[in-house]
C-alpha atoms as a PDB file:
ATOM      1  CA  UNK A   1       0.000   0.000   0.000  1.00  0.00           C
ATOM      2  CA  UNK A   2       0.956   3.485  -0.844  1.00  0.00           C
ATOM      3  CA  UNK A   3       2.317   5.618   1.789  1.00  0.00           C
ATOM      4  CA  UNK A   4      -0.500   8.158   2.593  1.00  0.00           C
ATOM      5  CA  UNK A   5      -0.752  11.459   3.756  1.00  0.00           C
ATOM      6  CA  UNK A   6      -2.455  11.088   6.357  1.00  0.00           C
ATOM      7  CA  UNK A   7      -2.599  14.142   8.817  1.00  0.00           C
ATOM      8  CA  UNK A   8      -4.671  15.452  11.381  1.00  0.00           C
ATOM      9  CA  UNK A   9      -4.444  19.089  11.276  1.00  0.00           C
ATOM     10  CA  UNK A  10      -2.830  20.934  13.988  1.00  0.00           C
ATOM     11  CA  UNK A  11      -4.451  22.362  16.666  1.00  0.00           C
ATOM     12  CA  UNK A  12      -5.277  25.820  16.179  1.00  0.00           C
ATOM     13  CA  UNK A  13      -6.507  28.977  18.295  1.00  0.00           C
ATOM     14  CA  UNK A  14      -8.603  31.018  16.858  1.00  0.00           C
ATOM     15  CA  UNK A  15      -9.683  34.557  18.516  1.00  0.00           C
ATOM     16  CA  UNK A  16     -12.985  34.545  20.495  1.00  0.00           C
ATOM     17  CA  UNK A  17     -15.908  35.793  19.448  1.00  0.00           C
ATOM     18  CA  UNK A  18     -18.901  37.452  20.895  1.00  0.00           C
ATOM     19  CA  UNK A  19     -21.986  34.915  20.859  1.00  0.00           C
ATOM     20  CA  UNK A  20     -24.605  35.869  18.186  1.00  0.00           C
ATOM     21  CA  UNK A  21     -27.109  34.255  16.787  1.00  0.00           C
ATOM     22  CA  UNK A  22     -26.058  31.261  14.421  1.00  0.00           C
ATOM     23  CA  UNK A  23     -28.366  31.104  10.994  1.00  0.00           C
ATOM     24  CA  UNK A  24     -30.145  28.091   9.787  1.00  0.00           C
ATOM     25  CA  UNK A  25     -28.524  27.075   6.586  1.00  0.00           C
ATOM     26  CA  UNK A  26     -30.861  25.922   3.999  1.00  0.00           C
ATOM     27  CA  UNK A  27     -27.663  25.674   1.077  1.00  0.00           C
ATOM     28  CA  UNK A  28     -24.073  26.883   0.625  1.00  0.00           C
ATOM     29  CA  UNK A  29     -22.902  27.795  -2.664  1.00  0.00           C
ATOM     30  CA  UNK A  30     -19.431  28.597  -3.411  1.00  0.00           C
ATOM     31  CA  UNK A  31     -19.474  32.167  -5.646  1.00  0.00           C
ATOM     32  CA  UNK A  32     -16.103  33.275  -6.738  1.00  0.00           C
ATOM     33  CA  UNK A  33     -15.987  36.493  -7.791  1.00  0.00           C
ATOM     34  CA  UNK A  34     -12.821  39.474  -8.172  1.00  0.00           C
ATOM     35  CA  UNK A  35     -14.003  40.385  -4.634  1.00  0.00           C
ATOM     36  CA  UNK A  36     -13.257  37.593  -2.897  1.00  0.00           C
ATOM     37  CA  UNK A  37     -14.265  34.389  -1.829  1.00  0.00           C
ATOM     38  CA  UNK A  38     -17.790  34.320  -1.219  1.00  0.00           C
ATOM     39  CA  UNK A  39     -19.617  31.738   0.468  1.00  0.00           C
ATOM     40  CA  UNK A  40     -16.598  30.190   1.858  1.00  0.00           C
ATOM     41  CA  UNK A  41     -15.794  30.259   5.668  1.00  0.00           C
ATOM     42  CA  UNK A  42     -12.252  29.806   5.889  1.00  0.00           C
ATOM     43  CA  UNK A  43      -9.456  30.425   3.688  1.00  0.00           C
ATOM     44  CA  UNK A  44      -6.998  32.524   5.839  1.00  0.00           C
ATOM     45  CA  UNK A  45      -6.021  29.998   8.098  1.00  0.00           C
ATOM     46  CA  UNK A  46      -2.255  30.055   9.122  1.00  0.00           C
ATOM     47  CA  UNK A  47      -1.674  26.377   7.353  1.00  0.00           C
ATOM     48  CA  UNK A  48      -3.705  27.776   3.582  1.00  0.00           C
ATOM     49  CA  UNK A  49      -1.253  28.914   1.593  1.00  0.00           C
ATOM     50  CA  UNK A  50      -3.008  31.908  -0.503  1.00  0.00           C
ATOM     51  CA  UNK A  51      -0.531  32.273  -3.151  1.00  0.00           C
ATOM     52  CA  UNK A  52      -1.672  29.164  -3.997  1.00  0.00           C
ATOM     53  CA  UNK A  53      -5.101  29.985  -3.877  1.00  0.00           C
ATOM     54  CA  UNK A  54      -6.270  32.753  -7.069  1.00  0.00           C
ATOM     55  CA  UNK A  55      -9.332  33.749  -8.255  1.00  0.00           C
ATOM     56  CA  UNK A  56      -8.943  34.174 -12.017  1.00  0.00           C
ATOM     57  CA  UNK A  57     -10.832  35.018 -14.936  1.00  0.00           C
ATOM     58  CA  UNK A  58     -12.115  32.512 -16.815  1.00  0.00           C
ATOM     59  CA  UNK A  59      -9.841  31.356 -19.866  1.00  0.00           C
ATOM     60  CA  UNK A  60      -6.763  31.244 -17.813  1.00  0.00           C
ATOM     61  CA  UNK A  61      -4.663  28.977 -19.001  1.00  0.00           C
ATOM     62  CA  UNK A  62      -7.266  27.516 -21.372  1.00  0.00           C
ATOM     63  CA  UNK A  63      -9.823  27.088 -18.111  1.00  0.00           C
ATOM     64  CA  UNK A  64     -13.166  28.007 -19.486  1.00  0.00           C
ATOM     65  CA  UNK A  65     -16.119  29.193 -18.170  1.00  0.00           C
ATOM     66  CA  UNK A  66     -18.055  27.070 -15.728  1.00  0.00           C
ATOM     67  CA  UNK A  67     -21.081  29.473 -13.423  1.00  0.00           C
ATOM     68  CA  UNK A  68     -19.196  32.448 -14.124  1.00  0.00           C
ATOM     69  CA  UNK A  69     -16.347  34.629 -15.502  1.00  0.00           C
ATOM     70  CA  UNK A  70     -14.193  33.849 -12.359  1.00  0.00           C
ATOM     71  CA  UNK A  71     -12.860  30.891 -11.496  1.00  0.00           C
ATOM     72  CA  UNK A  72     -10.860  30.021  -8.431  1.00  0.00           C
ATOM     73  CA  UNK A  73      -7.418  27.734  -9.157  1.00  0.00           C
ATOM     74  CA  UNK A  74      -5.090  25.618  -7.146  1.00  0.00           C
ATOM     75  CA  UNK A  75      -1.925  25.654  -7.801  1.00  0.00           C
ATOM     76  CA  UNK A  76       1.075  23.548  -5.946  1.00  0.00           C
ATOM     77  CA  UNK A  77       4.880  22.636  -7.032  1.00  0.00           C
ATOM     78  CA  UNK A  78       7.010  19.324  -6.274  1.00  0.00           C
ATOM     79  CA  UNK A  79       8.961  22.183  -3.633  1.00  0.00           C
ATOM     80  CA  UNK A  80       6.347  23.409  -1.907  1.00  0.00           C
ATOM     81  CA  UNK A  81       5.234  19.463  -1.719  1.00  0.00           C
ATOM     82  CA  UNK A  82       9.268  18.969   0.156  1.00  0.00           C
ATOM     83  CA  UNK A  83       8.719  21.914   1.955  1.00  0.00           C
ATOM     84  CA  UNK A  84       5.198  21.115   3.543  1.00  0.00           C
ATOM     85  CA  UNK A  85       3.413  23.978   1.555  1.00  0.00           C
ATOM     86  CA  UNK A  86       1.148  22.163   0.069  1.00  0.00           C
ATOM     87  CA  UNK A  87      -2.387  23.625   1.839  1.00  0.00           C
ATOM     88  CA  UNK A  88      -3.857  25.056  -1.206  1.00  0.00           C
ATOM     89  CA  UNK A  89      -7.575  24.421  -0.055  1.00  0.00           C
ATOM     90  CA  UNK A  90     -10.451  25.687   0.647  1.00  0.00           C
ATOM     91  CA  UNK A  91     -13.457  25.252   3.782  1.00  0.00           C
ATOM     92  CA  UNK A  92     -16.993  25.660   4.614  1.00  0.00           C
ATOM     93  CA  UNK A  93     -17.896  24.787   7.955  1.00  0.00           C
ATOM     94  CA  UNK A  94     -20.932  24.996   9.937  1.00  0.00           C
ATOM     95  CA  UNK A  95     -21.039  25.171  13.756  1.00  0.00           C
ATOM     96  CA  UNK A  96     -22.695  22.339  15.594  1.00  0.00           C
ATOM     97  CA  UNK A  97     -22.052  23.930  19.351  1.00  0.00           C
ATOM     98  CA  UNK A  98     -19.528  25.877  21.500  1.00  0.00           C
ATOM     99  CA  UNK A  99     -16.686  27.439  20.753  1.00  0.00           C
ATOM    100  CA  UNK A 100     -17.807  27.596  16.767  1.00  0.00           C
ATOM    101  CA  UNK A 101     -21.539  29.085  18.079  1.00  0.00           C
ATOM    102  CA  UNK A 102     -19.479  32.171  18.623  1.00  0.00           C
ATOM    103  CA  UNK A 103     -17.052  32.128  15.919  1.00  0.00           C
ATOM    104  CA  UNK A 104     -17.027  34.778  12.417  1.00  0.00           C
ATOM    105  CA  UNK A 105     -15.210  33.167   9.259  1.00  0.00           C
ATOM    106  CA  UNK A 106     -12.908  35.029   7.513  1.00  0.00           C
ATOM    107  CA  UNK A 107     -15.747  36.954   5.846  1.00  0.00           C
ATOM    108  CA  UNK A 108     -17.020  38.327   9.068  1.00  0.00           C
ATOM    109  CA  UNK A 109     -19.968  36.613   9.413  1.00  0.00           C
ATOM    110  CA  UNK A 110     -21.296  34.117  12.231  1.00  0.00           C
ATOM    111  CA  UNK A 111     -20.876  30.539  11.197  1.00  0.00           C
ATOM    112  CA  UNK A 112     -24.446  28.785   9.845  1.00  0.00           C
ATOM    113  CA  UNK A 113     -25.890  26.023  11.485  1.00  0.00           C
ATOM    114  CA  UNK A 114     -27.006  22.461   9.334  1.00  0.00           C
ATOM    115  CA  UNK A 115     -30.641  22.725   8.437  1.00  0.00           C
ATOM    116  CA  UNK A 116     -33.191  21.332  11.138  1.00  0.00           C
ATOM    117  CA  UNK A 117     -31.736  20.819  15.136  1.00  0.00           C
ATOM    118  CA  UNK A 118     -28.072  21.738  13.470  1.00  0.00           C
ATOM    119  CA  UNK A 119     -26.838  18.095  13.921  1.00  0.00           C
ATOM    120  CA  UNK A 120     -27.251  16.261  10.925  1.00  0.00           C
ATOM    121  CA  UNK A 121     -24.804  16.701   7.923  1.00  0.00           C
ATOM    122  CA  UNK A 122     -26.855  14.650   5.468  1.00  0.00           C
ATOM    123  CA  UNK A 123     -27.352  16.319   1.924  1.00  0.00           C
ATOM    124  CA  UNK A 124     -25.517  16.472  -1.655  1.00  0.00           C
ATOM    125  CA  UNK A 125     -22.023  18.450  -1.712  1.00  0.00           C
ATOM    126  CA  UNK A 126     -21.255  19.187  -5.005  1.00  0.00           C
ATOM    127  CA  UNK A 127     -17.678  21.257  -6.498  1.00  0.00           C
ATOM    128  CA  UNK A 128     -16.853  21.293 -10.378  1.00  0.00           C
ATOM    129  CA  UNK A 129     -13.059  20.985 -11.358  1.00  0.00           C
ATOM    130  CA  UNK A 130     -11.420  21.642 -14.423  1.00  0.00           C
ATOM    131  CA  UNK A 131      -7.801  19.521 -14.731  1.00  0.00           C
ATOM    132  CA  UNK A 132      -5.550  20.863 -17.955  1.00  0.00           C
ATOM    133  CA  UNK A 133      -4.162  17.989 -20.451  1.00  0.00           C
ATOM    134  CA  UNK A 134      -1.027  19.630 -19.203  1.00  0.00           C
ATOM    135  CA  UNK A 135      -0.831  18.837 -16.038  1.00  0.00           C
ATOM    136  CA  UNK A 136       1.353  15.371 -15.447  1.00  0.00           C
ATOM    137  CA  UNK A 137       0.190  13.917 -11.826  1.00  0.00           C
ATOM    138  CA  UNK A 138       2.826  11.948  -9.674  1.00  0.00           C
ATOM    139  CA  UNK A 139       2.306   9.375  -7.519  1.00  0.00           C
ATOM    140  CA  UNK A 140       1.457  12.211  -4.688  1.00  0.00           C
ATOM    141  CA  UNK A 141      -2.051  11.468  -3.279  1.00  0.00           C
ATOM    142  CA  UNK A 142      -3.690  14.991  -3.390  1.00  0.00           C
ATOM    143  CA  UNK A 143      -7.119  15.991  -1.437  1.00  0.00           C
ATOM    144  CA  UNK A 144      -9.256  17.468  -4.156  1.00  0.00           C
ATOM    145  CA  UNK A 145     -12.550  17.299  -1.625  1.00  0.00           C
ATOM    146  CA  UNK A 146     -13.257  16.402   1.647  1.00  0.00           C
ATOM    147  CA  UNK A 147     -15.480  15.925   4.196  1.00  0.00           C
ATOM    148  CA  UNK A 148     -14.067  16.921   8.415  1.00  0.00           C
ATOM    149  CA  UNK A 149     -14.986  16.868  11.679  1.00  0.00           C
ATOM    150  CA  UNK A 150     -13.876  19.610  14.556  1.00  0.00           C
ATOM    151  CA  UNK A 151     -13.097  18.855  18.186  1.00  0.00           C
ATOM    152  CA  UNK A 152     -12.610  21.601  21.153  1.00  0.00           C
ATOM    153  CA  UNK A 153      -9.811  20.670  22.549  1.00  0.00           C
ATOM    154  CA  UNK A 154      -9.911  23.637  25.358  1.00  0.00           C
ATOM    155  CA  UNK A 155      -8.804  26.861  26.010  1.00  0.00           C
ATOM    156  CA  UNK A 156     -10.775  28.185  22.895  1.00  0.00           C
ATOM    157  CA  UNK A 157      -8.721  25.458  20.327  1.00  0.00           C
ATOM    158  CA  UNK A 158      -9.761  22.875  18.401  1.00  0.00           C
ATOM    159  CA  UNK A 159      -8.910  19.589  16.346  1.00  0.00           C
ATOM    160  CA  UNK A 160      -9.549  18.781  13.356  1.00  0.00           C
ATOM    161  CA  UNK A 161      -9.533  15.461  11.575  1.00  0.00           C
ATOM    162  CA  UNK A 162     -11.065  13.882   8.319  1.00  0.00           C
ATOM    163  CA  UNK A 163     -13.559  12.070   7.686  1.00  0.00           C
ATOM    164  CA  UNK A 164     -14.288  10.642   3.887  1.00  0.00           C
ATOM    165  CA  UNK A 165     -12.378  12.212   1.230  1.00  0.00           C
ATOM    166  CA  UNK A 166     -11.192  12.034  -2.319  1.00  0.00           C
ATOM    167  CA  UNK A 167      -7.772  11.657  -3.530  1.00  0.00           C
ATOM    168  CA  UNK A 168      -6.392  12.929  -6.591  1.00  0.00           C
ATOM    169  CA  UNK A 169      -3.708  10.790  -7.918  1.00  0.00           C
ATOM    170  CA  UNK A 170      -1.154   9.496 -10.934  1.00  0.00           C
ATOM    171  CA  UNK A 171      -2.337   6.676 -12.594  1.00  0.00           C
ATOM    172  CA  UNK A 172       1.104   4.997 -12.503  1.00  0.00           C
ATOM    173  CA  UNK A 173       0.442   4.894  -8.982  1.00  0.00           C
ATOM    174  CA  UNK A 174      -1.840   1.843  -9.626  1.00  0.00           C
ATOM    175  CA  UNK A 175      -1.131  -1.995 -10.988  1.00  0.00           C
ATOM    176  CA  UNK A 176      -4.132  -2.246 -12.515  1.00  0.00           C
ATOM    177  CA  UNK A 177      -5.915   2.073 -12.946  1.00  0.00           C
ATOM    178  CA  UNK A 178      -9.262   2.743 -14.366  1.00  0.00           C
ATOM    179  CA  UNK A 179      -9.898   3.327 -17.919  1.00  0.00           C
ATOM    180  CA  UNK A 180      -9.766   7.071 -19.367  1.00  0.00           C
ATOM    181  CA  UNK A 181     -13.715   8.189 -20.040  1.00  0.00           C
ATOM    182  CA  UNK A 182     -13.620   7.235 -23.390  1.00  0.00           C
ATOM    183  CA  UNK A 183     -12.654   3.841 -22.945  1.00  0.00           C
ATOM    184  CA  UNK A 184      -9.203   4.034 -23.803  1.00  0.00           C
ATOM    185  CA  UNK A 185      -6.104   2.459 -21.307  1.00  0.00           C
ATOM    186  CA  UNK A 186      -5.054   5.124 -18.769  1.00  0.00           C
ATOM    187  CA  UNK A 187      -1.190   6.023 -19.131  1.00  0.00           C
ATOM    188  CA  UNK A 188       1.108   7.254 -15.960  1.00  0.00           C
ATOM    189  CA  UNK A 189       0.578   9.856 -16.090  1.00  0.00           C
ATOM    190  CA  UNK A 190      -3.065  10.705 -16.160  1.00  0.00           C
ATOM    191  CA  UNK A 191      -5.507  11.463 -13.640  1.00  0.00           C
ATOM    192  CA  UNK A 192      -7.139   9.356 -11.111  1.00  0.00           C
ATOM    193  CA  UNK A 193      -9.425   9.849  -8.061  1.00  0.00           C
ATOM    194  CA  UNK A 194      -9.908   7.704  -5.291  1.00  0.00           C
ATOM    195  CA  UNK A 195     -12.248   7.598  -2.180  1.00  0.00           C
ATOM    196  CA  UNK A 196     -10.060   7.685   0.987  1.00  0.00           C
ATOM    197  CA  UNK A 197     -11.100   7.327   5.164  1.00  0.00           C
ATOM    198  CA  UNK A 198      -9.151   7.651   7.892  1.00  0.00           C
ATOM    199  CA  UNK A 199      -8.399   4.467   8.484  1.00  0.00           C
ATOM    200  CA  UNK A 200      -7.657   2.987   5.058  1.00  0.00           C
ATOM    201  CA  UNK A 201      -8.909  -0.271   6.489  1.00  0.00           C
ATOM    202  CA  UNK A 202     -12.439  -1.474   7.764  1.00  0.00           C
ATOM    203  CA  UNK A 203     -13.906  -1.340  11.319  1.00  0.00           C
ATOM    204  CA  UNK A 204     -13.937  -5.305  11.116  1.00  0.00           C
ATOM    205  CA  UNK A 205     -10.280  -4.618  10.108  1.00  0.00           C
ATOM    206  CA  UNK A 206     -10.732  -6.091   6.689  1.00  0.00           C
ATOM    207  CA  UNK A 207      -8.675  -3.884   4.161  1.00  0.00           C
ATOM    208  CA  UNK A 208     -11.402  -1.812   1.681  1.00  0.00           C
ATOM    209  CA  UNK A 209     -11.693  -2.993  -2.243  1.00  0.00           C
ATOM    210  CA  UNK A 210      -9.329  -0.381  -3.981  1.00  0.00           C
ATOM    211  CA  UNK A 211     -10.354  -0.889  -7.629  1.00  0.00           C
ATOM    212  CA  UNK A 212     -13.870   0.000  -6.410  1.00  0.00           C
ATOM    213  CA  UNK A 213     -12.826   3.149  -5.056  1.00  0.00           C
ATOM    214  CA  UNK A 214     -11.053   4.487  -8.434  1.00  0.00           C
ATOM    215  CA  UNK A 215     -11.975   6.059 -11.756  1.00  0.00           C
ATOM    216  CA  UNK A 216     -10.675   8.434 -14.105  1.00  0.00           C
ATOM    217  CA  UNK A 217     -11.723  11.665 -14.471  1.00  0.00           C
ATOM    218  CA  UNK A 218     -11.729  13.718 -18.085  1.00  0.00           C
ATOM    219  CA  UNK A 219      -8.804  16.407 -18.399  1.00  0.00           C
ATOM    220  CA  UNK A 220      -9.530  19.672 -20.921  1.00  0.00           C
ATOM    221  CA  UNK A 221     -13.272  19.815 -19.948  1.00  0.00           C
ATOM    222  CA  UNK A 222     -15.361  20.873 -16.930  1.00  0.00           C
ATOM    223  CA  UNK A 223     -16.988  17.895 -14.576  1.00  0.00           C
ATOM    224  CA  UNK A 224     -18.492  17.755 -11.415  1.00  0.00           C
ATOM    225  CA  UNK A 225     -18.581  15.476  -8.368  1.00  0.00           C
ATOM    226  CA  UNK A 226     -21.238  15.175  -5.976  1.00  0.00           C
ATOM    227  CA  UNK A 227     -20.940  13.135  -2.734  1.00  0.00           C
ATOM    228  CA  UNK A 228     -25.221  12.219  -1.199  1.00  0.00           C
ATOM    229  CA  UNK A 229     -24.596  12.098   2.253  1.00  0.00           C
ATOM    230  CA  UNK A 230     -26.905  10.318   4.205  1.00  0.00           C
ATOM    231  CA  UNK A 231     -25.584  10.761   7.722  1.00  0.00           C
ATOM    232  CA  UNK A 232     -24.881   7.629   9.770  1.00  0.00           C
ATOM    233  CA  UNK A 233     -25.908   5.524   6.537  1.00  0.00           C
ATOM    234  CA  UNK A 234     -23.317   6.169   3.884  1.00  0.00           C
ATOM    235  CA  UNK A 235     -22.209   8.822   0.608  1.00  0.00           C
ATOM    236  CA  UNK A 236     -22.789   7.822  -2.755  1.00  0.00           C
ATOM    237  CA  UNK A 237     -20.064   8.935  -4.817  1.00  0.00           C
ATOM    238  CA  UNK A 238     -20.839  10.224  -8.172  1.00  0.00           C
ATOM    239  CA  UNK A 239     -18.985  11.714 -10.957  1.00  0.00           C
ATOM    240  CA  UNK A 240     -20.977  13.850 -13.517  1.00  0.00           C
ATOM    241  CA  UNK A 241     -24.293  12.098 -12.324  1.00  0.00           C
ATOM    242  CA  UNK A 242     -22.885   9.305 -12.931  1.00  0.00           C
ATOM    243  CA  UNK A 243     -22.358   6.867  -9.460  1.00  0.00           C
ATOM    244  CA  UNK A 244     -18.775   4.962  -8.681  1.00  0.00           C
ATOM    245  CA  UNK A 245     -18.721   4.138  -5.079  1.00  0.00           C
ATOM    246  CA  UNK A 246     -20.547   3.995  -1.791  1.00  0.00           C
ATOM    247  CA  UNK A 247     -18.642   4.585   1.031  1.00  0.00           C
ATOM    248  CA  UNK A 248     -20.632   2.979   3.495  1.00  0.00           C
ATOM    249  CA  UNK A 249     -20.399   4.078   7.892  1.00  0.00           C
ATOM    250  CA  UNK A 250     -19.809   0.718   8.412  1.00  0.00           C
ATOM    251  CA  UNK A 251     -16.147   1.376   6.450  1.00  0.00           C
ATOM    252  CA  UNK A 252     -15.692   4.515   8.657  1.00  0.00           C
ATOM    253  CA  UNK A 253     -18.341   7.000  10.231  1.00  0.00           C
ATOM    254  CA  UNK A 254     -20.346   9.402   8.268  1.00  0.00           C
ATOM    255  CA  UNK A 255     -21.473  12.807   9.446  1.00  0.00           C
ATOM    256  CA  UNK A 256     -22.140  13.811  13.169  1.00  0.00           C
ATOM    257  CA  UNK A 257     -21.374  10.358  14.952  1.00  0.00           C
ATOM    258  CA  UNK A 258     -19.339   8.871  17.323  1.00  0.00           C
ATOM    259  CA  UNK A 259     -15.793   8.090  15.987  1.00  0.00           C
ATOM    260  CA  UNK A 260     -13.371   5.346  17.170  1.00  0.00           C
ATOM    261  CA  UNK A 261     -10.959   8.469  18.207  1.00  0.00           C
ATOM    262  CA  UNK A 262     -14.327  10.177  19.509  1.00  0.00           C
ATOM    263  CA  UNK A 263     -16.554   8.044  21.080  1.00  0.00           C
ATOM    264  CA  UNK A 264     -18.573  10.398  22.509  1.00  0.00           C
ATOM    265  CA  UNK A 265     -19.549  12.406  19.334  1.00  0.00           C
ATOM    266  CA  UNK A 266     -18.574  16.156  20.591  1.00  0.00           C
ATOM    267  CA  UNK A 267     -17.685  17.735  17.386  1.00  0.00           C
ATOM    268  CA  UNK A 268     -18.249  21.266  17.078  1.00  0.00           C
ATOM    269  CA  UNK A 269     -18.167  21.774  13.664  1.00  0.00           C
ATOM    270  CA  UNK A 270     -18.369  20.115  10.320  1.00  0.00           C
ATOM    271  CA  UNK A 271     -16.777  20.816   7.076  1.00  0.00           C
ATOM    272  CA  UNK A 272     -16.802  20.538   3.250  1.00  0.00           C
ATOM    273  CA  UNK A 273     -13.729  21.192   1.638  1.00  0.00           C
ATOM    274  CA  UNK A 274     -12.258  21.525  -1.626  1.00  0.00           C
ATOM    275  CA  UNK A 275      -8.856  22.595  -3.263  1.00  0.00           C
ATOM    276  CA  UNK A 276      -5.497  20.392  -3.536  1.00  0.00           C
ATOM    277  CA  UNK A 277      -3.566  19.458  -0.940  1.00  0.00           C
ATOM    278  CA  UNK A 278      -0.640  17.140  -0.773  1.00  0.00           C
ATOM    279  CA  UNK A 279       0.141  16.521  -4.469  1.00  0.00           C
ATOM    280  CA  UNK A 280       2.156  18.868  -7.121  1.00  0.00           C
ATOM    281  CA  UNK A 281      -0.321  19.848  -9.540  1.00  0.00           C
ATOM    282  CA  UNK A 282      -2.798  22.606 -10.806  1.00  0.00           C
ATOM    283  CA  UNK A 283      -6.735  22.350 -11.100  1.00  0.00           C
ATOM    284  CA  UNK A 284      -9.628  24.711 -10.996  1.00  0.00           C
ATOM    285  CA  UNK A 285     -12.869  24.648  -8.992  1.00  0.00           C
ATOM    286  CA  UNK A 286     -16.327  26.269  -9.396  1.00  0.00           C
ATOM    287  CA  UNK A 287     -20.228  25.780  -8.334  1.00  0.00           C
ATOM    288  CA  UNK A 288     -19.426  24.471  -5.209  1.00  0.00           C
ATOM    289  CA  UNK A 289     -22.718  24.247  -3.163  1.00  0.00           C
ATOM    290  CA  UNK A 290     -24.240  21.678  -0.071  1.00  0.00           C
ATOM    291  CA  UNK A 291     -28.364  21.080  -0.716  1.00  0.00           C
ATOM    292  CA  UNK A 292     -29.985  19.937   2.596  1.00  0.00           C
ATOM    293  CA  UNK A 293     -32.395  17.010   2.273  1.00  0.00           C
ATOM    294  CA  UNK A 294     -36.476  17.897   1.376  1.00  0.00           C
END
């Protein structure tokens, strides 16, 4: 098995807030504009690396339009990789109780709530990405989406770690790699994305089916994933409407429930995130947007 990049984040302290009241969400939808980053919560973190974060017009580098005439693009090098730059990534998190009940993201405003009692993550998360023909991929495993929980940890900091993911990877990483969209063999290096937990292995212990996990994604056009979370059940996996894989909660928890590092289900917050992280590489994202259930 591939060495992974696992990481839980480091623990970070964040200035207090005063309490105000926390908004309902009823969607999230990423708008990227020359302004900045609306819609997103976090992207100023010490550990982001913004230089590697750009909004751009459309057309950049042969990027074309997707919701808009702005897109926002990732960009990371095989240095900043060896140098542990490689946080080009975005967040949207929603508070689920104290300290984020009292916390402003980066654009000021109070973090939402989830729809209903504010404790259940279920609903489709959906992010467009544009990958150039370019763009060669190693065997770096790079976080393209992802799903996290957050943890007080006192004192006003908190924890983070991941949930469910998806991996953006070289196909030469693989013995046997999914076929290309239009049917033809895959070659090293092209694309590939791949469902990841935290645990790369099963709560029985059991490792997970890999070729399950994989396919290919097209490079020179627009396409968009979409992860149906139903919490506690499972997330269909989907890749322009188009399902590849269930990760199922009895691989690894899904949403708001107890955890074998957190039995006792005390996260405070809950994000969807989307960018690359941990691989050299360059893609763009647009439409990025959570629907609630109903």
């Amino acid at each position: 098995m591939l060495a992974r990049f696992l990481v839980l984040a480091s623990l970070v302290a964040l200035p207090a807030a005063d309490p105000a009241p926390v908004p309902a969400a009823t969607s999230a939808r990423g708008s990227f504009t020359s302004s900045g980053l609306r819609g997103w919560t976090w992207w100023r973190r010490p550990e982001f690396r913004m230089r590697e974060i750009a909004v751009v017009r459309a057309g950049t580098n042969g990027a074309p339009p997707r919701a808009g005439h702005r897109l926002v693009r990732f960009r990371v090098s095989r240095h900043q990789v060896a140098a542990g730059l490689q946080h080009a990534k975005l967040y949207r998190e929603w508070a689920v109780r104290s300290p984020e009940t009292g916390w402003h993201g980066d654009d000021r405003r109070p973090l939402e709530r989830l729809p209903g009692s504010g404790g259940d993550a279920s609903g489709v998360y959906r992010a467009s990405f544009f990958i150039p023909r370019n763009v060669r991929w190693t065997h770096a495993w790079g976080n393209v989406m992802q799903f996290k929980l957050v943890f007080p940890t006192g004192g006003g900091a908190v924890g983070s770690e991941p949930q469910w993911w998806l991996d953006l990877v070289g196909a030469g990483a693989w013995r046997h790699p999914p076929r290309r969209p239009d049917g033809t063999r895959s070659r090293r290096g092209d694309p590939v994305l791949v469902v990841s937990n935290w645990t790369e292995r099963r709560a029985d212990g059991r490792r997970n089916d890999w070729p399950s996990r994989l396919v290919a994604p097209p490079v020179g056009r627009w396409f968009e994933i979409s992860a149906s979370l139903r919490q506690g059940v499972g997330i269909q996996w989907s890749l322009d409407g188009r399902p590849w894989f269930r990760a199922a909660a009895d691989d690894w928890p899904v949403g708001l429930t107890p955890t074998p590092t957190h039995p006792a289900a005390d996260a405070s917050g809950w994000i969807f995130g989307v960018g690359l992280y941990g691989a050299p590489g360059r893609i763009y994202t647009d439409a990025a947007s959570f629907t609630p259930p109903g």
